[in-house]
Protein backbone atom coordinates (compact mmCIF):
# COMPACT_ATOMS: atom_id res chain seq x y z
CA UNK A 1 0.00 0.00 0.00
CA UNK A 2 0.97 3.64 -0.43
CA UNK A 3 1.80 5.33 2.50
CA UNK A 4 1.91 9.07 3.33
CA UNK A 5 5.06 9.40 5.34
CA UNK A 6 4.05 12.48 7.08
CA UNK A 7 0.81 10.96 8.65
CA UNK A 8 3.30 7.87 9.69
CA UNK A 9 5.76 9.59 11.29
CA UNK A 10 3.25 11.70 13.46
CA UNK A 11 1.47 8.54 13.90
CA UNK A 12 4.60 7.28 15.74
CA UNK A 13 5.95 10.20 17.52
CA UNK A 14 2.89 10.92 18.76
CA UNK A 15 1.59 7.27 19.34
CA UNK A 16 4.95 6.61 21.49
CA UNK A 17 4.04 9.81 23.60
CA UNK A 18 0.24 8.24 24.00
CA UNK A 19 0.78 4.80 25.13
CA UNK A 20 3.84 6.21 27.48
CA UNK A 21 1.06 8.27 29.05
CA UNK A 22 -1.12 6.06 29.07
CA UNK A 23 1.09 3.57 30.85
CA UNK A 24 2.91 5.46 33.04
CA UNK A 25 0.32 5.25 36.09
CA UNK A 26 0.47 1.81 36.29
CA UNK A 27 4.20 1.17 35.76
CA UNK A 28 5.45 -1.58 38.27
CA UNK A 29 2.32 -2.62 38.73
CA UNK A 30 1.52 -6.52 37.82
CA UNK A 31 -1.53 -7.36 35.31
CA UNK A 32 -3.50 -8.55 38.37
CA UNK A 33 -2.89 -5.42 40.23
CA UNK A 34 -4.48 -3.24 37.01
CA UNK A 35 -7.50 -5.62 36.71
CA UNK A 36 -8.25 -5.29 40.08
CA UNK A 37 -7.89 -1.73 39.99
CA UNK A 38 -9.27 -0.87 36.72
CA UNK A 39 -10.73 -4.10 35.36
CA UNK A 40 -8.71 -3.01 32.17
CA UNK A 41 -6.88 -0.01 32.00
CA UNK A 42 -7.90 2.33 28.47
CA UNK A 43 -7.80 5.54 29.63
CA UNK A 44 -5.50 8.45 30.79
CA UNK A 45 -6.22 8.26 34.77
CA UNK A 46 -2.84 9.91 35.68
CA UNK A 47 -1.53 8.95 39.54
CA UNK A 48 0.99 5.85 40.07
CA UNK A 49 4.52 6.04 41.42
CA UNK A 50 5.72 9.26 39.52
CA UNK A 51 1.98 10.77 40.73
CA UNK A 52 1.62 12.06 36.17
CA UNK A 53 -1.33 13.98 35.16
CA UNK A 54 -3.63 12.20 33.03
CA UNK A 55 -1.61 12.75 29.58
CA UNK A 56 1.72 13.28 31.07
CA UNK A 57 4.33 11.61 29.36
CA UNK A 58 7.65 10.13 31.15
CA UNK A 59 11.22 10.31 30.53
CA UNK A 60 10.46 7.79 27.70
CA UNK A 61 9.24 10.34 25.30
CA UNK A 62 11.22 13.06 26.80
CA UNK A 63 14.76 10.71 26.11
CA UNK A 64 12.93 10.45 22.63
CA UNK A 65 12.55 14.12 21.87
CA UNK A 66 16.50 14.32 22.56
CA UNK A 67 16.98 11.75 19.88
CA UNK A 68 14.65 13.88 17.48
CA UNK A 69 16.39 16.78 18.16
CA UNK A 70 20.11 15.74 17.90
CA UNK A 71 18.71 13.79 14.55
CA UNK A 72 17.37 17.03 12.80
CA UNK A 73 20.31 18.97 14.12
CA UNK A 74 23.19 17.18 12.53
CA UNK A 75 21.54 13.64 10.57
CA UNK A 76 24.96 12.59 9.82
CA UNK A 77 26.53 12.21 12.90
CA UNK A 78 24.08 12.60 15.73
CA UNK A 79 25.93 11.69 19.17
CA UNK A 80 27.29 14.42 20.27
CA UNK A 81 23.46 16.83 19.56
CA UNK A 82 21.65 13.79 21.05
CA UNK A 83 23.89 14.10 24.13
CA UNK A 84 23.79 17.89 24.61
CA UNK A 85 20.47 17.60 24.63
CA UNK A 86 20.48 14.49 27.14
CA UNK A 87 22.72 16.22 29.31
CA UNK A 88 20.15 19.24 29.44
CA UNK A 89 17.15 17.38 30.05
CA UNK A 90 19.38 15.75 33.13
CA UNK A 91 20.23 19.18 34.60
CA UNK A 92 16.79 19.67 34.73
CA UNK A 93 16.25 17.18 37.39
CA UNK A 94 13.57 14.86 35.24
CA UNK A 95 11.00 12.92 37.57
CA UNK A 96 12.60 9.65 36.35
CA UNK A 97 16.16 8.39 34.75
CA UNK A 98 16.73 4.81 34.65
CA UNK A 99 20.13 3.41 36.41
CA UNK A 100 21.81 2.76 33.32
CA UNK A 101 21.00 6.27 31.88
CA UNK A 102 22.03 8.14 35.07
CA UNK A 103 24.90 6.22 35.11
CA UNK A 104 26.33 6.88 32.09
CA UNK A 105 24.95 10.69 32.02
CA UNK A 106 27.18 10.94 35.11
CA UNK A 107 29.91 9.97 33.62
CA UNK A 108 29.70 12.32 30.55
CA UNK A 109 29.63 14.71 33.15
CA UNK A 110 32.29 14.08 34.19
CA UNK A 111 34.36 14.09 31.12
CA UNK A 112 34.24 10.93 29.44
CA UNK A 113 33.33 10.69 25.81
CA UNK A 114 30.13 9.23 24.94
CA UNK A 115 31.35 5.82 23.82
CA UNK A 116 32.88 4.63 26.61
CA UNK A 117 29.49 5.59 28.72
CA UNK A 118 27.43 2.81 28.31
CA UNK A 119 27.20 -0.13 30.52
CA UNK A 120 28.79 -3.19 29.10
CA UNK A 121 26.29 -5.39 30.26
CA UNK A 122 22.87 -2.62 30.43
CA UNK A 123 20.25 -4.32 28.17
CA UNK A 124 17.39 -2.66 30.15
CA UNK A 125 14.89 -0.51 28.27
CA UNK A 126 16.55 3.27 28.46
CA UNK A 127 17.90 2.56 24.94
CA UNK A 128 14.93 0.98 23.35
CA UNK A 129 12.40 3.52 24.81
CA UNK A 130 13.92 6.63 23.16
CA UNK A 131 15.20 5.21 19.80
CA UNK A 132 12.27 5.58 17.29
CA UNK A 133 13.08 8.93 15.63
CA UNK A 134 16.08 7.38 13.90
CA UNK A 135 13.36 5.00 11.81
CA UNK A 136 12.19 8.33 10.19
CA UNK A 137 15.33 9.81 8.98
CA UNK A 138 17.41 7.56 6.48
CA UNK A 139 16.02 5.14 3.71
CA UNK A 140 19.00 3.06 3.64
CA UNK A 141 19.59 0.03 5.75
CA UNK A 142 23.33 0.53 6.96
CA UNK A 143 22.52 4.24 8.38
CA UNK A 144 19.81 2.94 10.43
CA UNK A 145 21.21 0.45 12.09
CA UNK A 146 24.69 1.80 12.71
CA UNK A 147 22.83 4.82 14.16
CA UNK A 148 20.46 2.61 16.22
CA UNK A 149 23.61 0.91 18.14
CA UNK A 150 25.45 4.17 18.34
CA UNK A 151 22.96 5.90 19.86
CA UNK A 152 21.93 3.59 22.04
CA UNK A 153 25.41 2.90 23.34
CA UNK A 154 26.05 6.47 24.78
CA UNK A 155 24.16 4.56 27.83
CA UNK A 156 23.56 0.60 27.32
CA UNK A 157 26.46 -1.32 25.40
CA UNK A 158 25.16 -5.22 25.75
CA UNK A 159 25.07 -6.74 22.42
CA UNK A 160 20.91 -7.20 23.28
CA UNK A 161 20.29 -3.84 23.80
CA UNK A 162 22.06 -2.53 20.36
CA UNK A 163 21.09 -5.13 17.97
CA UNK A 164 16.88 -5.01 19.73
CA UNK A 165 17.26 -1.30 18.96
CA UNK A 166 19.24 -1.27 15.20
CA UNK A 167 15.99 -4.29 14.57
CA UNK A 168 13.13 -2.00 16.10
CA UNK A 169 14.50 0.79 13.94
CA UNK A 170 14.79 -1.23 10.75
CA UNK A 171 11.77 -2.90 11.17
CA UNK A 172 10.04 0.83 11.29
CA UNK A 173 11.62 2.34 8.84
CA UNK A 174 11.63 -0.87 6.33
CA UNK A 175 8.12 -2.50 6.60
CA UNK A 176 5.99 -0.03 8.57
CA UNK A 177 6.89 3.08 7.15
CA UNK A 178 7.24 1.96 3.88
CA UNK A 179 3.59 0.58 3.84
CA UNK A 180 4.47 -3.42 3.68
CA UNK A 181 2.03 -5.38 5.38
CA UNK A 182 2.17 -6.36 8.73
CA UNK A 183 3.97 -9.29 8.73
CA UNK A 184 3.69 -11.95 11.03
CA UNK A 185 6.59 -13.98 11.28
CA UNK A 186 9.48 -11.73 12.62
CA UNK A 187 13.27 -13.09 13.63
CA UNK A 188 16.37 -12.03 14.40
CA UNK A 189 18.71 -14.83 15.24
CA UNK A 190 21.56 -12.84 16.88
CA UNK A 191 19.33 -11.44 20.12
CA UNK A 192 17.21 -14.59 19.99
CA UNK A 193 13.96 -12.90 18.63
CA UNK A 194 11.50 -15.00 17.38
CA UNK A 195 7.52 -14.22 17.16
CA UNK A 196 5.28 -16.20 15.17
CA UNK A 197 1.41 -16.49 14.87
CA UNK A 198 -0.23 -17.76 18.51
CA UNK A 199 3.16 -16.69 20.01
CA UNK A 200 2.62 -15.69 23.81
CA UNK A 201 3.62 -12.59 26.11
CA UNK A 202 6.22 -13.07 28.36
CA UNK A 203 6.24 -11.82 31.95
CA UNK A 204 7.52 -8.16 31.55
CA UNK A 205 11.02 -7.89 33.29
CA UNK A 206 12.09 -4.53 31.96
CA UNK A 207 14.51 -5.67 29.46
CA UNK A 208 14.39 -4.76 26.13
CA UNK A 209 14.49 -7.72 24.60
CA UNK A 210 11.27 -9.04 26.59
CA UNK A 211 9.83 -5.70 25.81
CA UNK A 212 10.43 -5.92 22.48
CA UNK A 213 8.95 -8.82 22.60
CA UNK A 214 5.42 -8.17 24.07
CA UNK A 215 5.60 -4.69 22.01
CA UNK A 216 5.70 -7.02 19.06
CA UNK A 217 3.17 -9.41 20.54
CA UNK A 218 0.54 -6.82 20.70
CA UNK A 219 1.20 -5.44 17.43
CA UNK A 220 0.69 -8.22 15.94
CA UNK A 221 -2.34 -9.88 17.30
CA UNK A 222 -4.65 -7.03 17.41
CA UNK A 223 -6.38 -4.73 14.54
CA UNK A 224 -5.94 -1.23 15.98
CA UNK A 225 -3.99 1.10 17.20
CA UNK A 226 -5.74 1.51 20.34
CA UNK A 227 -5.79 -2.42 20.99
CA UNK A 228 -2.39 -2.60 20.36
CA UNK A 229 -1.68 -0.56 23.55
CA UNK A 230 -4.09 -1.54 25.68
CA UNK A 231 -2.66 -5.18 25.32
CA UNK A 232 0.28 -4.60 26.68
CA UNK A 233 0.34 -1.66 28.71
CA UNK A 234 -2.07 -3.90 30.92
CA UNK A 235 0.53 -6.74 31.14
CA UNK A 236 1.66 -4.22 33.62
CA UNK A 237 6.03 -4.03 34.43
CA UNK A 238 7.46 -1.68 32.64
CA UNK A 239 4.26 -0.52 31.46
CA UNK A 240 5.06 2.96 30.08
CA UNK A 241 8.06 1.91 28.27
CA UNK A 242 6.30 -1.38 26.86
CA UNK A 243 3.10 0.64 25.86
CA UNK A 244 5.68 3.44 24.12
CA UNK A 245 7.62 0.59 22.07
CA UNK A 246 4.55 -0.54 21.02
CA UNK A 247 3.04 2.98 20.50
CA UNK A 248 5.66 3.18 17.98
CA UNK A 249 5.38 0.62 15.78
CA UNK A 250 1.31 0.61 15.68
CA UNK A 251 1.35 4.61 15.52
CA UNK A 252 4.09 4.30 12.37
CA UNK A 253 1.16 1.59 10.81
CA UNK A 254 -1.82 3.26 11.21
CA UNK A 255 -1.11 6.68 11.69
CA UNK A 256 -1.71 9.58 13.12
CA UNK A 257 -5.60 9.00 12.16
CA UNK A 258 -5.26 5.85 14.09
CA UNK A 259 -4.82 7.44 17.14
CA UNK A 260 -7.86 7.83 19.39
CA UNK A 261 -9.06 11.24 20.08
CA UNK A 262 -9.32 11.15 23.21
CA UNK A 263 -6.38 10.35 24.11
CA UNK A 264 -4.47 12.76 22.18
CA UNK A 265 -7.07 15.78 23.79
CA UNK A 266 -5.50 14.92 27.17
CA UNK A 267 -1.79 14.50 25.81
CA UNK A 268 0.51 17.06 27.25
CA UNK A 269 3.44 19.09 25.07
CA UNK A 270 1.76 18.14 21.52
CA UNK A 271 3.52 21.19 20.22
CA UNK A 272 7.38 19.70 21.26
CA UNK A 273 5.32 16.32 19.65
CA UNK A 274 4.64 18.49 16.48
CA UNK A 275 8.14 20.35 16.49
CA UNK A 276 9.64 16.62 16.30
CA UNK A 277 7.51 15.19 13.62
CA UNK A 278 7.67 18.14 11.26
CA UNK A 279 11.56 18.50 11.91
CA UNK A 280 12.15 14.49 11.21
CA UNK A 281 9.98 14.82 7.79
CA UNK A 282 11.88 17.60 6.65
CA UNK A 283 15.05 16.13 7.81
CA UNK A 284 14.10 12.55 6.03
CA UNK A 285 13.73 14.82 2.46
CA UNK A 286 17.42 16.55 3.22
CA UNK A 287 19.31 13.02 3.90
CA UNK A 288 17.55 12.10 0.68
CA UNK A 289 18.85 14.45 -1.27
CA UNK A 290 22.46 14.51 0.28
């Protein structure tokens, strides 16, 4: 099918930003604490352990506004803008950083260069949550996923985290964007990624690749966008950074339209959301013409 890139890539900026919100209340949580809570969570109620607004976003969409903006700022070579704008967002004392992240932003501050930040063995989600914009910005394989692992080892360095984030990014950029169906066999035999039809969730640990995995899971066994993240924000765990992951990929598919309205009325910061999704578009047609 044809797609129009623009609605895609507002689809998944904003659809990451959505499903964050929407599972940020409930993060840590297990799936039978949500159903007895909520039955089944699918709307913005705000609260949990950060205490968000309905519609506030966490530092998953924040960490993946840095990547946006370091990508539109200098496309070729996108470390050093990313981490400028990391190292900002960290000065400004963010309601949550991941132990990984903090780690390695610590560092940085104190004078080492960004790729000797990352943890050697980190393979938690900080990496995964915040890597999407780099789908939108180059139509050639090699770019994306060299990007993808540089990127995401300014903070996490285990083989897992790089290659789950250089396949979420080519998977974006090379099926979903693209308009290629939604396929339903994916594998990548490197991280040990394998999802087929009738394929199960796993019990969310907050790693990427078992996010990856139930992001994946809910993609693929539902018919909308906002089933998609319902699924597996209600598996509970991680559940901001699962429902963002999976934001992204079913945002990218059906687009912006996709989205449900009612969500996106409550959604906090849509102009930084717009700002992002305009700049990657227009960056996307400059890297084509370079």
């Amino acid at each position: 099918m044809h797609r129009d890139i623009e609605d895609a890539i507002r689809g998944g900026i904003y659809g990451l930003a959505v499903a964050d919100a929407l599972g940020a209340p409930v993060e840590f949580w297990t799936a039978a604490q949500i159903k007895q809570k909520y039955g089944r969570l699918t709307e913005m109620v705000g609260g949990g352990w950060l205490n968000v607004r309905p519609g506030e976003f966490t530092d998953d969409t924040q960490m993946m506004l840095c990547v946006a903006g370091g990508l539109i700022e200098n496309p070729p070579d996108p470390v050093e803008a990313v981490g400028r704008r990391f190292m900002d967002w960290y000065d400004n004392k963010p309601k949550d950083i991941g132990s990984a992240t903090r780690a390695a932003l610590v560092a940085h501050d104190a004078g080492v260069a960004w790729d000797k930040c990352g943890g050697e063995q980190a393979e938690g989600n900080g990496c995964l949550m915040r890597t999407l914009p780099i789908s939108f910005v180059y139509q050639e394989s090699m770019p994306v996923w060299e990007t993808s692992k540089k990127v995401a080892a300014m903070t996490h360095k285990a083989t897992a985290a790089l290659e789950a984030c250089a396949f979420y990014n080519w998977l974006v950029a090379f099926n979903l964007l693209t308009g290629h169906r939604k396929y339903q066999n994916y594998g990548h035999q490197e991280i040990g990624l394998s999802l087929y039809p009738g394929v199960e969730p796993m019990e969310p640990t907050g790693r990427c690749l078992n996010t990856l995995h139930n992001a994946l899971w809910a993609f693929l066994t539902t018919d909308t966008f906002e089933d998609a993240v319902v699924a597996v924000v209600n598996l509970g765990g991680d559940a901001d950074t699962a429902g963002a992951v999976c934001g992204g990929l079913a945002g990218t598919y059906y687009g912006y339209g996709g989205i449900p309205k009612r969500w996106l009325d409550v959604l906090e910061k849509k102009d930084e959301l717009e700002e992002a999704a305009t700049g990657l578009l227009v960056t996307r047609n400059c890297v084509e013409q370079m």
